[in-house]
Protein backbone atom coordinates (compact mmCIF):
# COMPACT_ATOMS: atom_id res chain seq x y z
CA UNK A 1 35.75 -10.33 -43.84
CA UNK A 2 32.48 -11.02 -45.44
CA UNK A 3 29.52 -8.54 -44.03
CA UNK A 4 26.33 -9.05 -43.05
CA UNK A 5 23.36 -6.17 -43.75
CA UNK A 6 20.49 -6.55 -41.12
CA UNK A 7 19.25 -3.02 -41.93
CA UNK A 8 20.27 -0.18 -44.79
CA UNK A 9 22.24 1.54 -42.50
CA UNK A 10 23.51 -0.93 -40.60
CA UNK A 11 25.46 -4.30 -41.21
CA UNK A 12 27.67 -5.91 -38.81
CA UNK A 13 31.03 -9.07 -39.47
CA UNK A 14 29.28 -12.24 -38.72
CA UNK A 15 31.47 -13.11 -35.45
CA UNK A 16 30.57 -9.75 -34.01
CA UNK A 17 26.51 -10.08 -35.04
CA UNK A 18 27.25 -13.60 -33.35
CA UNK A 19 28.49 -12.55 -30.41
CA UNK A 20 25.56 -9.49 -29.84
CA UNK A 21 23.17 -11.20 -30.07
CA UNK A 22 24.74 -14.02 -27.59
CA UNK A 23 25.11 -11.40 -25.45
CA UNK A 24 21.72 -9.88 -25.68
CA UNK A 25 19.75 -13.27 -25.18
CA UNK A 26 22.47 -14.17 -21.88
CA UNK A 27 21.50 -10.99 -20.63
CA UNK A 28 17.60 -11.27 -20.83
CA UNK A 29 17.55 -14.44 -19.69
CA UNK A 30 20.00 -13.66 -16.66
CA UNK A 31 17.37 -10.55 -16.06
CA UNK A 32 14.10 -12.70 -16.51
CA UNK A 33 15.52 -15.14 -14.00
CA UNK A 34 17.00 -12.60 -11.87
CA UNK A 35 13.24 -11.10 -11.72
CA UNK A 36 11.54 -14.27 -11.70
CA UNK A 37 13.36 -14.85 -7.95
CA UNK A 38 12.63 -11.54 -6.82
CA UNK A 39 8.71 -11.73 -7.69
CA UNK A 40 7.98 -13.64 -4.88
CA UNK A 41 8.05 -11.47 -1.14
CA UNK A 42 9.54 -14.60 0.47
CA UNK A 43 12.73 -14.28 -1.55
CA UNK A 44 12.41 -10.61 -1.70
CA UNK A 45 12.86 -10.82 2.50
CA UNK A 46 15.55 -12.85 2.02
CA UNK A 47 17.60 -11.04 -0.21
CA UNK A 48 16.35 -7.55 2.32
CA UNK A 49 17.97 -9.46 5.40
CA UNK A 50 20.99 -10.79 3.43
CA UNK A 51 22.27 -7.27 2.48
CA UNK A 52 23.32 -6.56 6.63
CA UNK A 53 26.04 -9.77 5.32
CA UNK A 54 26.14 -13.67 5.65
CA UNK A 55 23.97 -15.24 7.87
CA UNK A 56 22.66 -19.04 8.22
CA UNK A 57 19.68 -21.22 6.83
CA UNK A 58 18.50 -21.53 10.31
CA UNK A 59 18.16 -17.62 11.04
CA UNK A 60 16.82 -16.71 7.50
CA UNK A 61 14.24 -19.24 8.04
CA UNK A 62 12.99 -18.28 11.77
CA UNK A 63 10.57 -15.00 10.34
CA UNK A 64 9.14 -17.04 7.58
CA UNK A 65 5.93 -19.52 8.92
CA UNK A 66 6.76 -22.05 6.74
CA UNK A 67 8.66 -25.47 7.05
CA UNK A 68 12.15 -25.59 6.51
CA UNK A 69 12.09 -27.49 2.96
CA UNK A 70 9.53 -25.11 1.50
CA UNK A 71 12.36 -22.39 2.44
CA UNK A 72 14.53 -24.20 1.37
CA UNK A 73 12.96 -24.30 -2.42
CA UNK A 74 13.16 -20.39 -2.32
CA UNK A 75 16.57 -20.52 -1.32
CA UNK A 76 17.42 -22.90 -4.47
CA UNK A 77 15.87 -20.40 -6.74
CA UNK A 78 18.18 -17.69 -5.40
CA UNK A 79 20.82 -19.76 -5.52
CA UNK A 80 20.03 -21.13 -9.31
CA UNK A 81 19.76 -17.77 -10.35
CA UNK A 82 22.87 -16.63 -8.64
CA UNK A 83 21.39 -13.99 -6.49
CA UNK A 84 22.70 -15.57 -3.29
CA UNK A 85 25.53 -18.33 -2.98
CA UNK A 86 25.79 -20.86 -0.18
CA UNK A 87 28.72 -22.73 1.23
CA UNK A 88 28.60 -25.34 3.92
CA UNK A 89 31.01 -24.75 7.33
CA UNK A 90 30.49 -27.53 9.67
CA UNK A 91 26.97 -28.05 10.26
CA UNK A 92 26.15 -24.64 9.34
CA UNK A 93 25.26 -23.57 5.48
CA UNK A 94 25.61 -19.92 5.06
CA UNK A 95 24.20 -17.62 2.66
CA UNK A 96 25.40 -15.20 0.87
CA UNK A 97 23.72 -11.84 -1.52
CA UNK A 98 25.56 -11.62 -4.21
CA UNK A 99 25.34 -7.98 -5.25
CA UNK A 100 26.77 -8.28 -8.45
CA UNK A 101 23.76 -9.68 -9.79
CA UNK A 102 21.35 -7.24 -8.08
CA UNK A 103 23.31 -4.19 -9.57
CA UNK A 104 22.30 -6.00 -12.70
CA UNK A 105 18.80 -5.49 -12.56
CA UNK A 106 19.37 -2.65 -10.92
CA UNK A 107 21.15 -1.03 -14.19
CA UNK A 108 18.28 -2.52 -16.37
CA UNK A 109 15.77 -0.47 -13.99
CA UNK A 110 18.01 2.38 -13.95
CA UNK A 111 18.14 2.47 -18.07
CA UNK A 112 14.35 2.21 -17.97
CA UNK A 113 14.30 5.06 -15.41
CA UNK A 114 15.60 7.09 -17.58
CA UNK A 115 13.91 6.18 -20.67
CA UNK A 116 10.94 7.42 -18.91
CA UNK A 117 12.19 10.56 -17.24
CA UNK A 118 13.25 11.70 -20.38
CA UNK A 119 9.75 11.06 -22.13
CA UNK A 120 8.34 13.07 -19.39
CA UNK A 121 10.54 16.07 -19.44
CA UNK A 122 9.61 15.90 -23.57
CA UNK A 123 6.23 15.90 -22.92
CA UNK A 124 6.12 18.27 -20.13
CA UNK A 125 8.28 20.50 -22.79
CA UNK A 126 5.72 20.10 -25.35
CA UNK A 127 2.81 21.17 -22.72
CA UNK A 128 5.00 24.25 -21.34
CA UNK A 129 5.23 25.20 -25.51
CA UNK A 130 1.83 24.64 -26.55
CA UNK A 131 0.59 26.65 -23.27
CA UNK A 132 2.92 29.63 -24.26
CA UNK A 133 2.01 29.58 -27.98
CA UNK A 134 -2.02 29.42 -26.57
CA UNK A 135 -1.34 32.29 -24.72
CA UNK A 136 0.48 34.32 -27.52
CA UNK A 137 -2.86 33.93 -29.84
């Protein structure tokens, strides 16, 4: 299996490079849109009012003042994004969170978290030391 070096320390089989970085661009894209719906407060209150369960176009659309086809545009970029899914019954179309996808950006924000946490809790170590060592002198 022929290898491929991307760094000194570091080289990876060509399939498996191949399928990273697949992965990685999937998943940034599937963020960015995932973010991209949730930027605007109309789809934010939809996604709030969808996590008490299903409920219809017709309710989701009665807090909003805005005609139902303008709703129904943020609706299609929940749907295209695959934060909610729909499903006709009847007359009625109901919607539907799919949490799946929120615990993905949730994750992302949780890794970032972190990230930062643990960059303050260096730095606040670094302070506490370089206070001590002041005090020493």
């Amino acid at each position: 299996m022929r290898k491929t070096h991307l760094a000194p320390h570091f080289c990876l089989p060509i399939g498996e490079l191949f399928g990273t970085v697949h992965h990685m661009v999937t998943s940034t894209q599937t963020l960015d849109s995932a973010f991209h719906a949730l930027a605007d407060p109309t789809r934010r209150a939809v996604v709030t009012r969808l996590l008490d369960g299903p409920q219809p176009v017709k309710e989701l659309a009665a807090p909003f003042q805005m005609g139902l086809p303008a709703f129904l545009k943020h609706l299609r970029v929940l749907e295209e994004t695959r934060l909610i899914v729909t499903r006709k019954t009847g007359r009625v179309r109901m919607c539907q969170l799919r949490p799946d996808r929120l615990l993905e950006a949730e994750t992302w924000l949780s890794e970032q978290r972190a990230h930062w946490e643990a960059g303050a809790d260096r730095l606040a170590a670094f302070v506490e030391h370089q206070m001590s060592e002041e005090t020493k002198e």
